[in-house]
PDB file of N, CA and C in Angstrom:
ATOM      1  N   UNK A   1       0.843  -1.191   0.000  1.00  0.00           N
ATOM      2  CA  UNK A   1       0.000   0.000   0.000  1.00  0.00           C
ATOM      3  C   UNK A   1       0.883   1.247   0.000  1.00  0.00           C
ATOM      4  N   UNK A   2       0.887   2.335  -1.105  1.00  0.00           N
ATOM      5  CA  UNK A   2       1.326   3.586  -1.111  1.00  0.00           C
ATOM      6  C   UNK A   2       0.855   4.690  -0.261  1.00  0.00           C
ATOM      7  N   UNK A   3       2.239   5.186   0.147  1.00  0.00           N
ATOM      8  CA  UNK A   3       1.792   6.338   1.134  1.00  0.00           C
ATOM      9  C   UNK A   3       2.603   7.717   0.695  1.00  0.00           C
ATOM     10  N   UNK A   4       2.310   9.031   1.096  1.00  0.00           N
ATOM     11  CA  UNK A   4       3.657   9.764   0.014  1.00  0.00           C
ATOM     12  C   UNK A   4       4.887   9.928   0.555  1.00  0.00           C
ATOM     13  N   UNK A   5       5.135   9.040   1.404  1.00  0.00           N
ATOM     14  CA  UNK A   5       6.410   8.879   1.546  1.00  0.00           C
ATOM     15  C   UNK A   5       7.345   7.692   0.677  1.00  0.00           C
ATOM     16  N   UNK A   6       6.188   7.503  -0.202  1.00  0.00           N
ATOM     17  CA  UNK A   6       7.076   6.353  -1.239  1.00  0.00           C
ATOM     18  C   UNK A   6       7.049   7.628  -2.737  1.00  0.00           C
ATOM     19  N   UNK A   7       6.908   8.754  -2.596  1.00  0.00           N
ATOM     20  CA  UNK A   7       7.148   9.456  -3.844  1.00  0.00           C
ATOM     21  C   UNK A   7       8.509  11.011  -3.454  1.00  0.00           C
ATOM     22  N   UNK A   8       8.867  10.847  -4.339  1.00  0.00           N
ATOM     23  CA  UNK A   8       9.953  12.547  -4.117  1.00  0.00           C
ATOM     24  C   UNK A   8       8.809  13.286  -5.186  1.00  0.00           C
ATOM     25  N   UNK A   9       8.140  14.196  -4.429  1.00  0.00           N
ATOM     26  CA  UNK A   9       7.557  15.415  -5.570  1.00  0.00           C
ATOM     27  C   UNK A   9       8.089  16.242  -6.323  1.00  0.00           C
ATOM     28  N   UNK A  10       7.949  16.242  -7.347  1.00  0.00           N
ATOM     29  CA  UNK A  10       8.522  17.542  -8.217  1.00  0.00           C
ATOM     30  C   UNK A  10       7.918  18.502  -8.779  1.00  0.00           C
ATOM     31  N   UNK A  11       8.154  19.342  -9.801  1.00  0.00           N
ATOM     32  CA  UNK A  11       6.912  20.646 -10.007  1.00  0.00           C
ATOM     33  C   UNK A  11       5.422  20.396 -10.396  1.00  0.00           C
ATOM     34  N   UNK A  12       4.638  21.367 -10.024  1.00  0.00           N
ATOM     35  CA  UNK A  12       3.363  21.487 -10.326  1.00  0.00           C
ATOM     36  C   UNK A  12       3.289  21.103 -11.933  1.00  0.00           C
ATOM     37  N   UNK A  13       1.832  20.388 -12.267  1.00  0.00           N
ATOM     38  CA  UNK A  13       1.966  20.034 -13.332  1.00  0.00           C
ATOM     39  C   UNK A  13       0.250  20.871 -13.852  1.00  0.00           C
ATOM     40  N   UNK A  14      -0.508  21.131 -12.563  1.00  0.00           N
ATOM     41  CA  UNK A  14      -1.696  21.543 -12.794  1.00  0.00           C
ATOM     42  C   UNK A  14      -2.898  21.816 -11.802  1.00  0.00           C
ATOM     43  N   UNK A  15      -3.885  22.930 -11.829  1.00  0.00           N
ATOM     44  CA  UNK A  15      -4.145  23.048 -10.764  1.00  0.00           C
ATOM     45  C   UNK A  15      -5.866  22.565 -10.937  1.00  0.00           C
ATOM     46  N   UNK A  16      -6.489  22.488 -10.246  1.00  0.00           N
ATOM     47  CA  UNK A  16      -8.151  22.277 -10.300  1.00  0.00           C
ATOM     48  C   UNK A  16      -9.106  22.735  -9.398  1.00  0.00           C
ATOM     49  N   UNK A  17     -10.038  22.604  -9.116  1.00  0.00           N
ATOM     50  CA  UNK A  17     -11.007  22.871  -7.803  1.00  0.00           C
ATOM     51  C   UNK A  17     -10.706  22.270  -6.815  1.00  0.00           C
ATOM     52  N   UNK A  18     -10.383  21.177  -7.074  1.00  0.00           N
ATOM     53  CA  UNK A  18      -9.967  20.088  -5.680  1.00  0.00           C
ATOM     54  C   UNK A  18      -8.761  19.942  -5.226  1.00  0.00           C
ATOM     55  N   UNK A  19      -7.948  20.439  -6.167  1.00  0.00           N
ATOM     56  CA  UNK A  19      -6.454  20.019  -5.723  1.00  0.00           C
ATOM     57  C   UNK A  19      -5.430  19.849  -6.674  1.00  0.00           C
ATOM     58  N   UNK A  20      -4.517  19.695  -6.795  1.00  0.00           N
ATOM     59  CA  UNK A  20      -3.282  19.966  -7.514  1.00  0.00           C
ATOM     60  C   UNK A  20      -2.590  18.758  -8.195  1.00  0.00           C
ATOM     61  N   UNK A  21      -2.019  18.786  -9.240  1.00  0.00           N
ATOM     62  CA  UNK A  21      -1.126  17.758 -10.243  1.00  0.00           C
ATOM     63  C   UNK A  21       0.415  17.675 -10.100  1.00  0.00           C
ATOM     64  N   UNK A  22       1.271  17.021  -9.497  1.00  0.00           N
ATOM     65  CA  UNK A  22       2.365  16.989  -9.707  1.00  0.00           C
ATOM     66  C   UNK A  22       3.312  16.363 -10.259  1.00  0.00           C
ATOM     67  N   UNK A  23       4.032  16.696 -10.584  1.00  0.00           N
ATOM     68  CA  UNK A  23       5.013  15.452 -11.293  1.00  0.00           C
ATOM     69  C   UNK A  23       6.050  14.865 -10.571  1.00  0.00           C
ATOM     70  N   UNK A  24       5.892  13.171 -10.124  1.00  0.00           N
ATOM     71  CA  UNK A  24       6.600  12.703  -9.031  1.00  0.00           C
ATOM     72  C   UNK A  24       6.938  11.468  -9.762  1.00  0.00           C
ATOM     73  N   UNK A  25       8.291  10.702  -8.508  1.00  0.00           N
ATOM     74  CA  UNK A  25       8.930  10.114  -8.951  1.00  0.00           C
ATOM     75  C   UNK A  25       8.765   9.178  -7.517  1.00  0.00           C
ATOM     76  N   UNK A  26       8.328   7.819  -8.049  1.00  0.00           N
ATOM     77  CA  UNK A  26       8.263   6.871  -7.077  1.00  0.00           C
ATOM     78  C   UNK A  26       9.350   6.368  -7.002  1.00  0.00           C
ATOM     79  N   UNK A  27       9.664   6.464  -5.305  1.00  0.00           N
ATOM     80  CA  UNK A  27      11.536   6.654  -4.871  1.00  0.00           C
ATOM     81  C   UNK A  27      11.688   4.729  -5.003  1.00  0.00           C
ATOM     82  N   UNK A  28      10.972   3.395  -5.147  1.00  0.00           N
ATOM     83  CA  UNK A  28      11.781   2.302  -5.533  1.00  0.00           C
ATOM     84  C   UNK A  28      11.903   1.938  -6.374  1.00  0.00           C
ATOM     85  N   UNK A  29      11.301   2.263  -7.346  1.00  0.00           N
ATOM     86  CA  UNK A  29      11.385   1.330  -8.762  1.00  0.00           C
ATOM     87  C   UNK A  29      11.422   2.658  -9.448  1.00  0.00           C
ATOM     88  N   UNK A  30      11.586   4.199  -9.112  1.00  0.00           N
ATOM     89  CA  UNK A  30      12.277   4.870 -10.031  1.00  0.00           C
ATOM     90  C   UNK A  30      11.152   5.249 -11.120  1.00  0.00           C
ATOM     91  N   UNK A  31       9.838   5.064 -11.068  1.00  0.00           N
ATOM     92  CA  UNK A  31       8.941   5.426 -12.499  1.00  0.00           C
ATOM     93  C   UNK A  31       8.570   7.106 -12.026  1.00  0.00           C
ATOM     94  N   UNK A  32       8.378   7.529 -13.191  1.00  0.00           N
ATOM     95  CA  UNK A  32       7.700   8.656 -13.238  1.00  0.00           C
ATOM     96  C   UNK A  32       6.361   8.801 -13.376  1.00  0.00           C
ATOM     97  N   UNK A  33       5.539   9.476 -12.919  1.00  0.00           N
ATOM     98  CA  UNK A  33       4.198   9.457 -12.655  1.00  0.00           C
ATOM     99  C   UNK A  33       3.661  11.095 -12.281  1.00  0.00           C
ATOM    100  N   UNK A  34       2.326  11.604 -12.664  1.00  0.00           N
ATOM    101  CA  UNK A  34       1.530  12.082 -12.470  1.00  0.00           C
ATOM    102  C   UNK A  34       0.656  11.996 -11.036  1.00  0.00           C
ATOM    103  N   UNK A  35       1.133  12.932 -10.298  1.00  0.00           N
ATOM    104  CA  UNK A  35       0.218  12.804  -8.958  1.00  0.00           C
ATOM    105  C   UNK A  35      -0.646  13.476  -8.698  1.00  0.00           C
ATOM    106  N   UNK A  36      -1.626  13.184  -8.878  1.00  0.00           N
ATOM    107  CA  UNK A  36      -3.013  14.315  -8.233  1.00  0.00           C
ATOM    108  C   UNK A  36      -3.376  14.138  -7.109  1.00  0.00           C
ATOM    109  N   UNK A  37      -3.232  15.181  -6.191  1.00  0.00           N
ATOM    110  CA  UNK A  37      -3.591  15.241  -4.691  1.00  0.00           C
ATOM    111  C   UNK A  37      -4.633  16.425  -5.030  1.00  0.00           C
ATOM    112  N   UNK A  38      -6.080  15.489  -3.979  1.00  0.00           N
ATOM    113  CA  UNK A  38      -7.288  16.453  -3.801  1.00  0.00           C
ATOM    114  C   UNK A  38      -7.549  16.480  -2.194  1.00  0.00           C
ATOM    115  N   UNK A  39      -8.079  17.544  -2.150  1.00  0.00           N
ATOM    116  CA  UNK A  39      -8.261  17.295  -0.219  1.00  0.00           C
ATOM    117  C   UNK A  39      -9.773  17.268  -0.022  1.00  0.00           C
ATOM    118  N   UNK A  40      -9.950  16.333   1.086  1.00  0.00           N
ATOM    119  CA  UNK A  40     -11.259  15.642   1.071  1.00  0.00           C
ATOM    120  C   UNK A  40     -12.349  16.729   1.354  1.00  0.00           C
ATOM    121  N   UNK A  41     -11.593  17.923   2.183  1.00  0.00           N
ATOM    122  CA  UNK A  41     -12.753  18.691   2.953  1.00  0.00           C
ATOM    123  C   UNK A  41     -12.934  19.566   1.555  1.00  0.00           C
ATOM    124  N   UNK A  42     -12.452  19.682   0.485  1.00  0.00           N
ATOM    125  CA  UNK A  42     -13.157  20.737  -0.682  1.00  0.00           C
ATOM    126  C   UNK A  42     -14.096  19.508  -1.378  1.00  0.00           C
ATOM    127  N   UNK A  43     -14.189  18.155  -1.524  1.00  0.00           N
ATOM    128  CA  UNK A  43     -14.642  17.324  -1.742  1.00  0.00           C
ATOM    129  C   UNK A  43     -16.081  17.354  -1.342  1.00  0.00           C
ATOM    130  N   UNK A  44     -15.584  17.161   0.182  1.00  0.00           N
ATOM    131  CA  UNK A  44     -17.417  17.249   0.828  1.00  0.00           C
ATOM    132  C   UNK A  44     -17.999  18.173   1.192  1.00  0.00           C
ATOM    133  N   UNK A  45     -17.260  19.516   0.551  1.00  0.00           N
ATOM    134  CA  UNK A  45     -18.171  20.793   0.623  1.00  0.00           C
ATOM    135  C   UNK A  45     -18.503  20.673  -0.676  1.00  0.00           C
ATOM    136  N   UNK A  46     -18.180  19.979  -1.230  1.00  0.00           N
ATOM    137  CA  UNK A  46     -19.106  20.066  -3.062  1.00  0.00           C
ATOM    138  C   UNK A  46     -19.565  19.005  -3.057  1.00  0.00           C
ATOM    139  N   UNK A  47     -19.473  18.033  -1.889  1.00  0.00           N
ATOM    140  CA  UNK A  47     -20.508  16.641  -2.495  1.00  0.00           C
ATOM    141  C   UNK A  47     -20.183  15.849  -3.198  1.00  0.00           C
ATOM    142  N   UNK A  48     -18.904  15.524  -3.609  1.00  0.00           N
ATOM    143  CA  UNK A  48     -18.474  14.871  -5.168  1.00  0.00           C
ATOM    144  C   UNK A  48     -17.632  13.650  -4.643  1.00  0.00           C
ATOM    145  N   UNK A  49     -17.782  13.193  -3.273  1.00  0.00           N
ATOM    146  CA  UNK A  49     -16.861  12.133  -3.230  1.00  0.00           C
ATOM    147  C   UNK A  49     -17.610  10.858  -4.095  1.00  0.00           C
ATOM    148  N   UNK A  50     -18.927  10.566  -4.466  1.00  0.00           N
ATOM    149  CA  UNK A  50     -18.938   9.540  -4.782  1.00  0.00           C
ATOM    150  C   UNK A  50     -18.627   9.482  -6.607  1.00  0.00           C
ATOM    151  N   UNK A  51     -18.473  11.249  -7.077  1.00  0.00           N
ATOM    152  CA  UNK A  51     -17.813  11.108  -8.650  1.00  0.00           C
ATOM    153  C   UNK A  51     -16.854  10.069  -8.299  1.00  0.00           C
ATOM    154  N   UNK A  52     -15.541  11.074  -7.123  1.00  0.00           N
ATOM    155  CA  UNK A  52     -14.213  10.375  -7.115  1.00  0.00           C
ATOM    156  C   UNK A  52     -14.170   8.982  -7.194  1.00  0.00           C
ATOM    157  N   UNK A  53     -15.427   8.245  -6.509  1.00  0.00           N
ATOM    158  CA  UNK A  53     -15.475   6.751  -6.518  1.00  0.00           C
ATOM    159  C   UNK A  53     -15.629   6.166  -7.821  1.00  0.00           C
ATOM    160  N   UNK A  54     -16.068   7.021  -8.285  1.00  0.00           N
ATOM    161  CA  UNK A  54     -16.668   6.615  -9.702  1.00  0.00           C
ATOM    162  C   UNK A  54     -15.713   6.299 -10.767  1.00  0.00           C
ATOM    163  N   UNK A  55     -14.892   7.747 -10.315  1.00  0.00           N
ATOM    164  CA  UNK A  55     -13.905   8.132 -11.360  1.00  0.00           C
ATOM    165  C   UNK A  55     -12.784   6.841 -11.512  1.00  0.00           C
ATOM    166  N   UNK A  56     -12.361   6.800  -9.839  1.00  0.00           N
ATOM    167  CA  UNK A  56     -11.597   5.561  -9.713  1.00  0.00           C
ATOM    168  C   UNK A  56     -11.785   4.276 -10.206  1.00  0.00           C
ATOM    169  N   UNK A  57     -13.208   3.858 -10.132  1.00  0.00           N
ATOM    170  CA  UNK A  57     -13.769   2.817 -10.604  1.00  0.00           C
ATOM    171  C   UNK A  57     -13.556   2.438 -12.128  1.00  0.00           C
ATOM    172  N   UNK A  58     -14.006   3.452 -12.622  1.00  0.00           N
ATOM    173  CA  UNK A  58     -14.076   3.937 -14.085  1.00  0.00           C
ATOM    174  C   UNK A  58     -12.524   3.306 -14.617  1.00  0.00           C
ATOM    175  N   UNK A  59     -11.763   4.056 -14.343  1.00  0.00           N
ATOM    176  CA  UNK A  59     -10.051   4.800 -14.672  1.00  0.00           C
ATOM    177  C   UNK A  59      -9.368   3.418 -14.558  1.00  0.00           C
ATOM    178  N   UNK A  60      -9.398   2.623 -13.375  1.00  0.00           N
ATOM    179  CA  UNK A  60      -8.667   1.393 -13.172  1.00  0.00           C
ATOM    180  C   UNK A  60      -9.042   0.306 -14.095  1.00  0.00           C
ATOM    181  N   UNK A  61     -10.380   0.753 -15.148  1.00  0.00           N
ATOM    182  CA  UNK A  61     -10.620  -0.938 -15.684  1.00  0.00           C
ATOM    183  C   UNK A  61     -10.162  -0.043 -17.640  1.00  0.00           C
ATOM    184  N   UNK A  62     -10.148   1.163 -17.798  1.00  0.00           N
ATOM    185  CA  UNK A  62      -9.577   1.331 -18.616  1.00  0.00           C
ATOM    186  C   UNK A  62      -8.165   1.208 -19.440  1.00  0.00           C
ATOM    187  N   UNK A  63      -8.032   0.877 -20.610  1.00  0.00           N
ATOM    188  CA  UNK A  63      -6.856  -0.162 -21.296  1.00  0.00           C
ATOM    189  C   UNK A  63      -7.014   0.328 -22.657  1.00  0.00           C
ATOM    190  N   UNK A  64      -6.072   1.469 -23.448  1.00  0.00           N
ATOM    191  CA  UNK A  64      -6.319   2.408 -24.654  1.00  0.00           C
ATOM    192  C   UNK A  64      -4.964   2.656 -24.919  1.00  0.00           C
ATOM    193  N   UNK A  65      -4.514   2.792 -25.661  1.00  0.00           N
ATOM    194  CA  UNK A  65      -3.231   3.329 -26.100  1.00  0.00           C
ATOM    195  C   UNK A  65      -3.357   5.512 -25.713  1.00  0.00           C
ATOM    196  N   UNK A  66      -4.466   5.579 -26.053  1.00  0.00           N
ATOM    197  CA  UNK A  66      -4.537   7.132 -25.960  1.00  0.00           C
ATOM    198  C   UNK A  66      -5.085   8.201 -25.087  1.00  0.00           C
ATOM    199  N   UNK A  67      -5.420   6.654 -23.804  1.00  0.00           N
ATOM    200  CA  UNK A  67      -5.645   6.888 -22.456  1.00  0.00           C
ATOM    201  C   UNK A  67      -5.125   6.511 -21.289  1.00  0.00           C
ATOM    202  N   UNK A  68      -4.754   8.097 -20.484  1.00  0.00           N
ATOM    203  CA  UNK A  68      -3.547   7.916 -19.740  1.00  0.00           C
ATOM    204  C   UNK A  68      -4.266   6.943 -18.719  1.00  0.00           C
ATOM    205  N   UNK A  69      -2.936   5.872 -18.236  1.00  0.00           N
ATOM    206  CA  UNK A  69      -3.423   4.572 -17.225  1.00  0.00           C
ATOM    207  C   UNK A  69      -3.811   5.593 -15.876  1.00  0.00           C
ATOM    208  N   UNK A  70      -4.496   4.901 -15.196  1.00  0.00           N
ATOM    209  CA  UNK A  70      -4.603   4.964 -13.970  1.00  0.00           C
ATOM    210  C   UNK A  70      -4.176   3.953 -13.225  1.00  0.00           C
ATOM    211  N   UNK A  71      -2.601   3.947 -12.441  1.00  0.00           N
ATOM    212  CA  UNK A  71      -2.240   2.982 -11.866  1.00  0.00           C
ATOM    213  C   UNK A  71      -2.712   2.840 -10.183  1.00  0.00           C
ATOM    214  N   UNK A  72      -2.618   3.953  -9.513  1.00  0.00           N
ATOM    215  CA  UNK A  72      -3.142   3.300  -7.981  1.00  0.00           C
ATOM    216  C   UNK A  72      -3.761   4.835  -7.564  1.00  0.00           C
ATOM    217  N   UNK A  73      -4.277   4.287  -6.018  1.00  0.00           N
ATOM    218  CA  UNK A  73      -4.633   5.400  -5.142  1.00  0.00           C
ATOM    219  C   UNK A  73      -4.400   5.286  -3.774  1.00  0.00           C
ATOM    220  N   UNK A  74      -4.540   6.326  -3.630  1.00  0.00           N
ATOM    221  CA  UNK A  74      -4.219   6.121  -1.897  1.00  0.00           C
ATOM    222  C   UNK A  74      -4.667   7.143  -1.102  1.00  0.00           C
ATOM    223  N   UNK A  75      -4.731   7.476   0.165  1.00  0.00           N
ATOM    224  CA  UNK A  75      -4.992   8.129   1.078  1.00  0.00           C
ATOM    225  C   UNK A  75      -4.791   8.573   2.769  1.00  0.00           C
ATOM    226  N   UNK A  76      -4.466  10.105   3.342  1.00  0.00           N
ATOM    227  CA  UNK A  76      -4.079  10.094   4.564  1.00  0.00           C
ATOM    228  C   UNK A  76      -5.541  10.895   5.068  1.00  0.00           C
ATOM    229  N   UNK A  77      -5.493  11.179   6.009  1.00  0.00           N
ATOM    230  CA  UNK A  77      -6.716  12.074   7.178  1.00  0.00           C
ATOM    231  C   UNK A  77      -6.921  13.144   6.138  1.00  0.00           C
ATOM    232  N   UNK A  78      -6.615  14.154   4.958  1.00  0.00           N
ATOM    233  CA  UNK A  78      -6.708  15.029   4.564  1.00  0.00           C
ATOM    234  C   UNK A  78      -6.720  15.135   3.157  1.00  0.00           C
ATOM    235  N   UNK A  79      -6.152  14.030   2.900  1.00  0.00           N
ATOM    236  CA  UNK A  79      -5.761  14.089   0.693  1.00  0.00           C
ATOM    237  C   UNK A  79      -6.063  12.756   0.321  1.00  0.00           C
ATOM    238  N   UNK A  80      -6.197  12.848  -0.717  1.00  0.00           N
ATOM    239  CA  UNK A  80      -6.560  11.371  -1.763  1.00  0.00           C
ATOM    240  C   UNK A  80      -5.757  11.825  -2.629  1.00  0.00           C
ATOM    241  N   UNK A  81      -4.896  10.689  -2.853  1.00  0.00           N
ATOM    242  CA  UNK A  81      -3.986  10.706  -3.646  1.00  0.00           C
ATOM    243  C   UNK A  81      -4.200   9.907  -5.215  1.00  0.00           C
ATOM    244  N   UNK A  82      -3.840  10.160  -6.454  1.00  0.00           N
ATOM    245  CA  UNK A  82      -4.311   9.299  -7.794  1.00  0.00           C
ATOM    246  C   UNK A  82      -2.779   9.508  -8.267  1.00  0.00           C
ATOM    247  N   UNK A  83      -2.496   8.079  -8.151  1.00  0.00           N
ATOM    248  CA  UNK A  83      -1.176   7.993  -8.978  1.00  0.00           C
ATOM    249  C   UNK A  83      -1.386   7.733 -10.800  1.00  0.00           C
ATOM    250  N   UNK A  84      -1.019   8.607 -11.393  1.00  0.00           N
ATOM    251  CA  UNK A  84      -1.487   8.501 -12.881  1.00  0.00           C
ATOM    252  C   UNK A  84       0.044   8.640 -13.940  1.00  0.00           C
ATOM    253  N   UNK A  85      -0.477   7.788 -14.791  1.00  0.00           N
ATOM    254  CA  UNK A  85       0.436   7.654 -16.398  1.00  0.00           C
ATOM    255  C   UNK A  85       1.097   9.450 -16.209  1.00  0.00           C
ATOM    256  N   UNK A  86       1.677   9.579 -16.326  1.00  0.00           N
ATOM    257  CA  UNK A  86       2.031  11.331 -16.595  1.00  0.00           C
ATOM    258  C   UNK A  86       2.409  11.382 -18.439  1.00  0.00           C
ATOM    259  N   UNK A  87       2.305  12.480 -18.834  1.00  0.00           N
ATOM    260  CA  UNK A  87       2.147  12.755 -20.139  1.00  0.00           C
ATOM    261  C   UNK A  87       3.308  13.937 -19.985  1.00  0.00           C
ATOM    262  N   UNK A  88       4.146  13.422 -21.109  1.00  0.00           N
ATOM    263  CA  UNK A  88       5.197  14.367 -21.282  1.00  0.00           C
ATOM    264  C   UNK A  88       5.066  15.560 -22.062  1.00  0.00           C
ATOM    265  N   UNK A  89       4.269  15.288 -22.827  1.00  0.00           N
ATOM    266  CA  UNK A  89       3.640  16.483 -24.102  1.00  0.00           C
ATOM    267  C   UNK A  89       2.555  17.230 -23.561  1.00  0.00           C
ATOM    268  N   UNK A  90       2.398  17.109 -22.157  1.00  0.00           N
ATOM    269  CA  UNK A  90       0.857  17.766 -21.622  1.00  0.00           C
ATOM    270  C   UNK A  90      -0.625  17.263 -22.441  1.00  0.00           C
ATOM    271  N   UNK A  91      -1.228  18.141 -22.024  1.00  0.00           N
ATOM    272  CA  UNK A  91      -2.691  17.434 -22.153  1.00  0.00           C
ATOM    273  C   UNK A  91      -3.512  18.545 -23.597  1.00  0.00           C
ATOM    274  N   UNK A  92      -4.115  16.912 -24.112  1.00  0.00           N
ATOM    275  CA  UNK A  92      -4.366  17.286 -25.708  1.00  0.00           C
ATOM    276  C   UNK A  92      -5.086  18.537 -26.128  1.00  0.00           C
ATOM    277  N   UNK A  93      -6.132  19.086 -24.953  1.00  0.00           N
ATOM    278  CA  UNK A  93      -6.405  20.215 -24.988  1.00  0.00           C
ATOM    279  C   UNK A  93      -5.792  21.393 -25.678  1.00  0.00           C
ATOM    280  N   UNK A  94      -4.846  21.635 -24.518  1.00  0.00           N
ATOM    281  CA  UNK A  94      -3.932  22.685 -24.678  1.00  0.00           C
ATOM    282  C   UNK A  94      -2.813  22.545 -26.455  1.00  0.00           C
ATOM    283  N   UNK A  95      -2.932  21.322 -26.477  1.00  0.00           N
ATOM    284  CA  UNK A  95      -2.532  20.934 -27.897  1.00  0.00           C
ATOM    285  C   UNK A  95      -3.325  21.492 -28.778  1.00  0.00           C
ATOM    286  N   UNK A  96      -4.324  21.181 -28.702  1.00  0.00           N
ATOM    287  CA  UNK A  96      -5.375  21.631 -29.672  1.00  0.00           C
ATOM    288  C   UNK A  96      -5.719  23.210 -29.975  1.00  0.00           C
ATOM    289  N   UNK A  97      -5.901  23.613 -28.667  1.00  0.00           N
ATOM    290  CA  UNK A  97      -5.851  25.434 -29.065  1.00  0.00           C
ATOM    291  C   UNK A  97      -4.448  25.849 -29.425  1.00  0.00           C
ATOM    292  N   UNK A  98      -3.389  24.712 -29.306  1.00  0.00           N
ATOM    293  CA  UNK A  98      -2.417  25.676 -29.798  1.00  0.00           C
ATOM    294  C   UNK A  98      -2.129  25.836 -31.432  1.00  0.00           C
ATOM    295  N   UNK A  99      -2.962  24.010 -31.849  1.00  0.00           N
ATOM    296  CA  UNK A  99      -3.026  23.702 -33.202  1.00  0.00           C
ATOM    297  C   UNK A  99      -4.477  24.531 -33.995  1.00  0.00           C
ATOM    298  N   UNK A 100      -5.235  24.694 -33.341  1.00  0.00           N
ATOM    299  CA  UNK A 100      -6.545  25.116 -33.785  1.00  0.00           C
ATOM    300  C   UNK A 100      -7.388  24.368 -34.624  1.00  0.00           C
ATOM    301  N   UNK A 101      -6.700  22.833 -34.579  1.00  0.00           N
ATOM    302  CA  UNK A 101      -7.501  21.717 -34.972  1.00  0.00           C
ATOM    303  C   UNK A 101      -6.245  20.746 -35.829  1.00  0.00           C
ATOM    304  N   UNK A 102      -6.842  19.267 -35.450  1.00  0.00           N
ATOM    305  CA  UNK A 102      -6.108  18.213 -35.490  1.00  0.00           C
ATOM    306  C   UNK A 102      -6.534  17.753 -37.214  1.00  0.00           C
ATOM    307  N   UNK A 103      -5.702  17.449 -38.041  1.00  0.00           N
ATOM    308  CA  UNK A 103      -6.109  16.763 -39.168  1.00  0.00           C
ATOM    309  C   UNK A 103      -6.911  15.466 -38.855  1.00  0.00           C
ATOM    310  N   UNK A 104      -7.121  14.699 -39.902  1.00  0.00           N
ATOM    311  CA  UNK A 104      -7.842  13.742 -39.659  1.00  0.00           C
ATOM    312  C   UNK A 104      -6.891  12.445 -39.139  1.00  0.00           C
ATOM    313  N   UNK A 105      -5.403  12.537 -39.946  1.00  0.00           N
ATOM    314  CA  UNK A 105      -4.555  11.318 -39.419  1.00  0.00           C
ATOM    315  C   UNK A 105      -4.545  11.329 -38.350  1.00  0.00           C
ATOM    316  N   UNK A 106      -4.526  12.907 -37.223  1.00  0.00           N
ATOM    317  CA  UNK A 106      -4.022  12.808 -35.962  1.00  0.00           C
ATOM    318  C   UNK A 106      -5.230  12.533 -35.417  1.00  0.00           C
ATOM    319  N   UNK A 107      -6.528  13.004 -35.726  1.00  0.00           N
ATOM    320  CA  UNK A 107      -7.164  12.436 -35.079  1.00  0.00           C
ATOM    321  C   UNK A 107      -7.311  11.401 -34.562  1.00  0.00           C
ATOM    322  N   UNK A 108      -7.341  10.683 -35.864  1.00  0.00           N
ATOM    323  CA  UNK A 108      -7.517   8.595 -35.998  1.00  0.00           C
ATOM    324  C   UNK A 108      -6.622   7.953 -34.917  1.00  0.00           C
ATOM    325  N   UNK A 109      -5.281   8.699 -34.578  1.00  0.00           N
ATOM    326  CA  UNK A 109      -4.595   8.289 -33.914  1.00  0.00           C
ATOM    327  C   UNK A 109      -4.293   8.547 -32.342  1.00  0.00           C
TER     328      UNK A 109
END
């Protein structure tokens, strides 16, 4: 079971309503990963813990080449932690307004 004392954090990768994206490095086996820490009490002032259940639910049975994995989760008295695939090119969004639209090859792909 992961706790964040099995990650070294590194810079912000992104921010949200709930909580923040970082880019961390799990200190035994050395992978790089995407960490999203949300804190529970902005959670249950919006009511949304059972999305998060959802989300988790959802995320762990997904298997796509063009969808980032969801490998684990975890949690202390204050944060929920989502250990995720991290994306080196950032997120396709921001791709997209910078392209102002994807041809059709890139789409397909």
């Amino acid at each position: 079971k992961f706790s964040i004392k099995d990650f070294d954090i590194g810079r912000p990768l992104g921010k949200g309503k709930f909580g923040n994206v970082y880019l961390a490095r799990e200190r035994k086996l050395k992978v790089i990963v995407a960490l999203k820490v949300l804190f529970k009490s902005q959670m249950e002032k919006e009511g949304v813990e059972h999305q998060l259940r959802r989300e988790i639910e959802i995320q762990s049975h997904l298997r796509h080449p063009n969808i980032l994995r969801f490998y684990n989760y975890f949690h202390d008295d204050t944060r929920v932690f989502l250990v995720l695939e991290y994306a080196p090119r950032g997120e396709m969004y921001k791709e997209l307004q910078r392209c102002g639209r994807f041809d059709d090859q890139r789409t397909a792909t």
